[in-house]
N, C-alpha and C. Protein backbone atom coordinates (compact mmCIF):
# COMPACT_ATOMS: atom_id res chain seq x y z
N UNK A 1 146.38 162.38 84.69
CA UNK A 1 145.03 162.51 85.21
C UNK A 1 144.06 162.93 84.11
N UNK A 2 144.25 163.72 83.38
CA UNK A 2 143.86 164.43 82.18
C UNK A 2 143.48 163.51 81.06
N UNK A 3 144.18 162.20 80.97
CA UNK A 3 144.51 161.49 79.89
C UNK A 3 143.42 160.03 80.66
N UNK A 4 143.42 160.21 81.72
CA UNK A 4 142.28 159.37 82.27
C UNK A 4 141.13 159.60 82.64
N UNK A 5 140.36 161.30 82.87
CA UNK A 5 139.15 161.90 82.40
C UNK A 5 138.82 161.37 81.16
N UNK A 6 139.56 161.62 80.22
CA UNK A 6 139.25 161.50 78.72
C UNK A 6 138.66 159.97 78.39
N UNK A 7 139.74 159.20 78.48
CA UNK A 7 140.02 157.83 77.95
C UNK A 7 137.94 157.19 79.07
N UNK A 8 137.65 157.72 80.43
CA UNK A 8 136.44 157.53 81.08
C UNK A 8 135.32 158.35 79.87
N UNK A 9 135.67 159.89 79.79
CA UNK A 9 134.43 160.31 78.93
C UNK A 9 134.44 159.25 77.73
N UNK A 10 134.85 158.64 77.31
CA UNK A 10 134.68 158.31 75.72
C UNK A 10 134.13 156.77 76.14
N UNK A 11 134.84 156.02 77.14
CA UNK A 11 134.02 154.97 77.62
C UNK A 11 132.27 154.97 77.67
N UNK A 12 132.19 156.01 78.73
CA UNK A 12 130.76 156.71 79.06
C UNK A 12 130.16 157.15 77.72
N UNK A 13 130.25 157.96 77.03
CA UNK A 13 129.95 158.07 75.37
C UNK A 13 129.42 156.45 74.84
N UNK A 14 130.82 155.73 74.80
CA UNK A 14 130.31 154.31 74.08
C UNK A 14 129.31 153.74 74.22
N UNK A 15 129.21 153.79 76.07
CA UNK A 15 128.10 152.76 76.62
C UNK A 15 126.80 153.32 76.49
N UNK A 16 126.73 154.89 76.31
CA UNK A 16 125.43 154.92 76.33
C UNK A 16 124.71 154.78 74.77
N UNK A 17 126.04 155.03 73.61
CA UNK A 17 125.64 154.38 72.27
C UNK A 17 124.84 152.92 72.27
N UNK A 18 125.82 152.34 73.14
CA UNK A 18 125.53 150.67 73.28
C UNK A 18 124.03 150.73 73.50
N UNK A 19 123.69 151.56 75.12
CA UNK A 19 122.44 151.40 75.98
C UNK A 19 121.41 152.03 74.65
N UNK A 20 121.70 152.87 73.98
CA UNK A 20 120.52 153.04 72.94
C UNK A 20 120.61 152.18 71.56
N UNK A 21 121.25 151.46 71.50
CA UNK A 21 121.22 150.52 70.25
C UNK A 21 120.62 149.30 71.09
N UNK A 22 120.92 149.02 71.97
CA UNK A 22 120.37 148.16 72.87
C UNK A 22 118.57 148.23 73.44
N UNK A 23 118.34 149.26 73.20
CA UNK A 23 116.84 149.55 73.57
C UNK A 23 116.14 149.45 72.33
N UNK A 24 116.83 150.23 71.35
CA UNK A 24 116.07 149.82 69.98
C UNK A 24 115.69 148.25 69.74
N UNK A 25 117.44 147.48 69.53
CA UNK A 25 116.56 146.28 69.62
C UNK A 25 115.69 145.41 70.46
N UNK A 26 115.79 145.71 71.83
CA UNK A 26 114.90 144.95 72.94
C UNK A 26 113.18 145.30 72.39
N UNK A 27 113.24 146.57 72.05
CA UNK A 27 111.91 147.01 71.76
C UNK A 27 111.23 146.48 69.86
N UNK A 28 112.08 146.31 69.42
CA UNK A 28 112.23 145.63 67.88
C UNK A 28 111.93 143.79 68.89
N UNK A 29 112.35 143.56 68.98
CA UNK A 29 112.32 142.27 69.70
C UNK A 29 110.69 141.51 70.58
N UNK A 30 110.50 143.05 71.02
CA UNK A 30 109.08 143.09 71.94
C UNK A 30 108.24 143.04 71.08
N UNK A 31 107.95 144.10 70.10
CA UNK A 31 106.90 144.16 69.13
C UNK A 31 107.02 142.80 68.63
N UNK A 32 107.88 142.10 68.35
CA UNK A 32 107.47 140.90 67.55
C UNK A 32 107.45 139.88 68.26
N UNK A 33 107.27 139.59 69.65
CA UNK A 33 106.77 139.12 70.29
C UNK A 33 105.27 139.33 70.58
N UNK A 34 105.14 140.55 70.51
CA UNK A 34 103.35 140.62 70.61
C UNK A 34 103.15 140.58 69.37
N UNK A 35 103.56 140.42 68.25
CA UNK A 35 102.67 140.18 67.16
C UNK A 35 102.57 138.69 67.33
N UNK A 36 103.99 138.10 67.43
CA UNK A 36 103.23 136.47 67.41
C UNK A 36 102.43 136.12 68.43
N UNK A 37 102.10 136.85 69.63
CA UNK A 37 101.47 136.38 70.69
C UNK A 37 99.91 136.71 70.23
N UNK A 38 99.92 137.67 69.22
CA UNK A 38 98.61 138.17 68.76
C UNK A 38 97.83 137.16 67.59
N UNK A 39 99.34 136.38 66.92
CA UNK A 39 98.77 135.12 66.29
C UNK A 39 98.45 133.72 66.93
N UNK A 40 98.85 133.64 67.58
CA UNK A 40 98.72 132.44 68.25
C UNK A 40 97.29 132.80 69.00
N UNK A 41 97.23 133.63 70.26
CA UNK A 41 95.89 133.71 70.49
C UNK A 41 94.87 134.12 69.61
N UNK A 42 95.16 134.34 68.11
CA UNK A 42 94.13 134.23 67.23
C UNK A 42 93.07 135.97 67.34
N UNK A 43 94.14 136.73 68.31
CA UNK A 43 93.17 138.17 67.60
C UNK A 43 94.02 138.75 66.57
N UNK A 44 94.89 138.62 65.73
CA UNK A 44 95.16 139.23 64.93
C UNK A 44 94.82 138.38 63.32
N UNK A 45 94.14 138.93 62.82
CA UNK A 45 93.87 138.33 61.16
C UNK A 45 95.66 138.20 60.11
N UNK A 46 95.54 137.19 59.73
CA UNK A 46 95.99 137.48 58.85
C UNK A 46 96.64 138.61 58.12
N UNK A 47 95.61 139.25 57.48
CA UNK A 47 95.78 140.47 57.15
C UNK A 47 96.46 141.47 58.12
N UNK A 48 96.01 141.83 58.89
CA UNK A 48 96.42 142.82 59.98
C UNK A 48 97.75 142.72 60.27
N UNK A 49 97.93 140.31 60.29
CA UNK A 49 99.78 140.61 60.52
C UNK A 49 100.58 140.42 59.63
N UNK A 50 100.28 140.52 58.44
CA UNK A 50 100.78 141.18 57.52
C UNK A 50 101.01 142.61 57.31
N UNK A 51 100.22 143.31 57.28
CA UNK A 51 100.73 144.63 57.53
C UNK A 51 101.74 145.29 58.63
N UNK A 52 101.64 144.57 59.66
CA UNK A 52 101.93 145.14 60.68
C UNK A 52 103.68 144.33 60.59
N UNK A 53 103.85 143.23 60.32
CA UNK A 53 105.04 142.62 59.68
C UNK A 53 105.79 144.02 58.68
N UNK A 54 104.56 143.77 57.55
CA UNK A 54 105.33 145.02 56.87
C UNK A 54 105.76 146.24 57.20
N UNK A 55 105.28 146.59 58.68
CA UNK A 55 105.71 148.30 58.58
C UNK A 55 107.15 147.62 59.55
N UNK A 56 106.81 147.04 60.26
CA UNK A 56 108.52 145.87 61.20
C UNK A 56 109.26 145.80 59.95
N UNK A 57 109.35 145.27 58.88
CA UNK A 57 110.68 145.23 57.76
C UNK A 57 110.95 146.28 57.54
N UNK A 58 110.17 147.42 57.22
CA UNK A 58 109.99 148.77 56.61
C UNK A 58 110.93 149.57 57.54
N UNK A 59 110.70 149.17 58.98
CA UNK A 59 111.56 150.20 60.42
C UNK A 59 113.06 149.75 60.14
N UNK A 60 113.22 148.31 60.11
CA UNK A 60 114.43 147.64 60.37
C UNK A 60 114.74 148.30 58.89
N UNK A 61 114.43 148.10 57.90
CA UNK A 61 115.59 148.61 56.80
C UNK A 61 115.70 149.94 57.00
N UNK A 62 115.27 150.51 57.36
CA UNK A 62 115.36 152.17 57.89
C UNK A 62 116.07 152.47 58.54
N UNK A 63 116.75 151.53 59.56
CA UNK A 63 117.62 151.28 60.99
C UNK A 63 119.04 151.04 59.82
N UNK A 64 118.88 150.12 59.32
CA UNK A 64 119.60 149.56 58.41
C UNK A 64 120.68 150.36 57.44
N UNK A 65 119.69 151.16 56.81
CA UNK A 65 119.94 152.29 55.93
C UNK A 65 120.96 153.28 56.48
N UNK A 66 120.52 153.81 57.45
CA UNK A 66 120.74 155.09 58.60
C UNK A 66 122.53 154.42 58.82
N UNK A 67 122.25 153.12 59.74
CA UNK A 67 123.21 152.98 60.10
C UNK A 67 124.48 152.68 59.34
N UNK A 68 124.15 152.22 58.10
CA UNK A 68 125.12 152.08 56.70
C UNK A 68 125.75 153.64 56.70
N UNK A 69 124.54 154.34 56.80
CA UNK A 69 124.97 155.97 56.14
C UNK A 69 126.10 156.53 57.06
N UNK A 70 125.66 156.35 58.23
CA UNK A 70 126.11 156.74 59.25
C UNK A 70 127.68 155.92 59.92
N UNK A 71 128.20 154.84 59.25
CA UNK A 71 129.41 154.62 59.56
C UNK A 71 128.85 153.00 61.03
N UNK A 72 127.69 152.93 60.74
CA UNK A 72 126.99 151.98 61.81
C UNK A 72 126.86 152.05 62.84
N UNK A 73 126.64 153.72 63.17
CA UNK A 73 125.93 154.32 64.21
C UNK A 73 124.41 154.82 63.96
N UNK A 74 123.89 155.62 64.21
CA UNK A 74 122.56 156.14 64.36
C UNK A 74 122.73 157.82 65.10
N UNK A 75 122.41 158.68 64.73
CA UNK A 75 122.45 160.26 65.31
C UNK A 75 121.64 160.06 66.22
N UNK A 76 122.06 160.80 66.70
CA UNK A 76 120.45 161.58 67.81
C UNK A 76 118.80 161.59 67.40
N UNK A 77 119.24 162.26 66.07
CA UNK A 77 117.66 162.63 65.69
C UNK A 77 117.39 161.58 65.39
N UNK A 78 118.20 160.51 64.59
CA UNK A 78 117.37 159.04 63.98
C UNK A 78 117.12 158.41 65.15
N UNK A 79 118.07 158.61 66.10
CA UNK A 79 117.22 157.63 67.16
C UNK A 79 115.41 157.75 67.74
N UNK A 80 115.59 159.72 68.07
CA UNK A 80 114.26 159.75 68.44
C UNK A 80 113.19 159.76 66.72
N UNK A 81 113.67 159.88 66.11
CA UNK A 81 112.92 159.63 64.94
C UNK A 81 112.18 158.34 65.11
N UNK A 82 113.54 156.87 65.37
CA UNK A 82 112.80 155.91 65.27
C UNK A 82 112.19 155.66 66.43
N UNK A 83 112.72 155.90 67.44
CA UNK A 83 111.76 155.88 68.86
C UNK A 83 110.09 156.29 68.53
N UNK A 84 110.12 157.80 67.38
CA UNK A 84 108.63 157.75 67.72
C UNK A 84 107.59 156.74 67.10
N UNK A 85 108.41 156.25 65.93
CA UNK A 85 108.39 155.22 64.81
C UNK A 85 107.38 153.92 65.35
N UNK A 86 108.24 153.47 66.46
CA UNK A 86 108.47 152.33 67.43
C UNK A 86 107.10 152.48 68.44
N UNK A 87 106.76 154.02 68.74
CA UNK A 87 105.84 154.22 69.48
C UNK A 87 104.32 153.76 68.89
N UNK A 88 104.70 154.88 67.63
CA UNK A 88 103.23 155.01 66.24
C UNK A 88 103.23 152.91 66.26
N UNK A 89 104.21 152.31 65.60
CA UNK A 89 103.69 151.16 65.58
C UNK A 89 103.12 150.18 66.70
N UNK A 90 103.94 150.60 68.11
CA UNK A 90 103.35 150.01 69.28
C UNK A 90 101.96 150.04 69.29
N UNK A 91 101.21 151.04 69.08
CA UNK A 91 99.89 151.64 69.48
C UNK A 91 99.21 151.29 68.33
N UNK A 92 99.62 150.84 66.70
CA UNK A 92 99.20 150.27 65.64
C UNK A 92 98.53 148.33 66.25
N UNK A 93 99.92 147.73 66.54
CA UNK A 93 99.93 146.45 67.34
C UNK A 93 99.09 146.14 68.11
N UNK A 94 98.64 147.16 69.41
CA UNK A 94 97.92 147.38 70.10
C UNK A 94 96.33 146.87 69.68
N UNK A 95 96.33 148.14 68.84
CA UNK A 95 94.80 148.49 68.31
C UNK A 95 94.47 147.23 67.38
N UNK A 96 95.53 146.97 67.10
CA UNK A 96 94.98 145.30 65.79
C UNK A 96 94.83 144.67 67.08
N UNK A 97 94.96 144.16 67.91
CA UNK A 97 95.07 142.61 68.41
C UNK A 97 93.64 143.06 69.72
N UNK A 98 93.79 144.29 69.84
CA UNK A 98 91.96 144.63 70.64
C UNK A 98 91.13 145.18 69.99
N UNK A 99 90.98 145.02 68.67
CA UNK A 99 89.88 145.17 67.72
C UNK A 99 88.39 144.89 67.59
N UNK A 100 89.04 143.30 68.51
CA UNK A 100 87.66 142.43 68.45
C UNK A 100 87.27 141.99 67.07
N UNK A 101 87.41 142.28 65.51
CA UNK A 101 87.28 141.62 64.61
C UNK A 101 87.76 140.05 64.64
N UNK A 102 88.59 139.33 65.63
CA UNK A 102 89.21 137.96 65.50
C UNK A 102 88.75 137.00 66.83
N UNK A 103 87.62 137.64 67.34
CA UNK A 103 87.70 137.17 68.55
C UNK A 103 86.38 136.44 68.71
């Protein structure tokens, strides 16, 4: 019985590794969907998605890095680290594509 608590906690452990590696990328995935949605409807300049590209390579090698270091996991803190990361750039994305400079 003992040996099948265990063998469940470590299942439960895995999946919720999974469920947060899994949100990172859905949300890595989203942002770059609204950036191209921000090129195509033509409010984002050039410029703007370039930068905003650049700070997206800048996160992912950061993800990258971490998870090399880390045995190709991610800690706790890097997660909410990059979570707030993910936030700061959401609200970057945001503010470029309702600027009104492209419109």
């Amino acid at each position: 019985m003992n040996r099948i608590v265990t063998v469940s906690a470590i299942a439960l452990g895995l999946s919720a590794l999974s469920f947060a590696d899994d949100k990172i990328a859905d949300r890595r995935e989203n942002q770059q969907d609204r950036i191209a949605e921000g090129i195509e409807k033509g409010t984002l300049s050039p410029s703007e998605t370039a930068r905003l590209e650049n700070k997206e390579a800048k996160l992912n090698k950061e993800i990258r890095a971490d998870r090399k270091e880390n045995g190709g996991n991610l800690t706790n803190k890097e997660k909410a680290q990059i979570n707030r990361q993910q936030n700061r750039l959401s609200k970057q994305i945001y503010s470029a594509k309702h600027d009104g400079k492209n419109r």
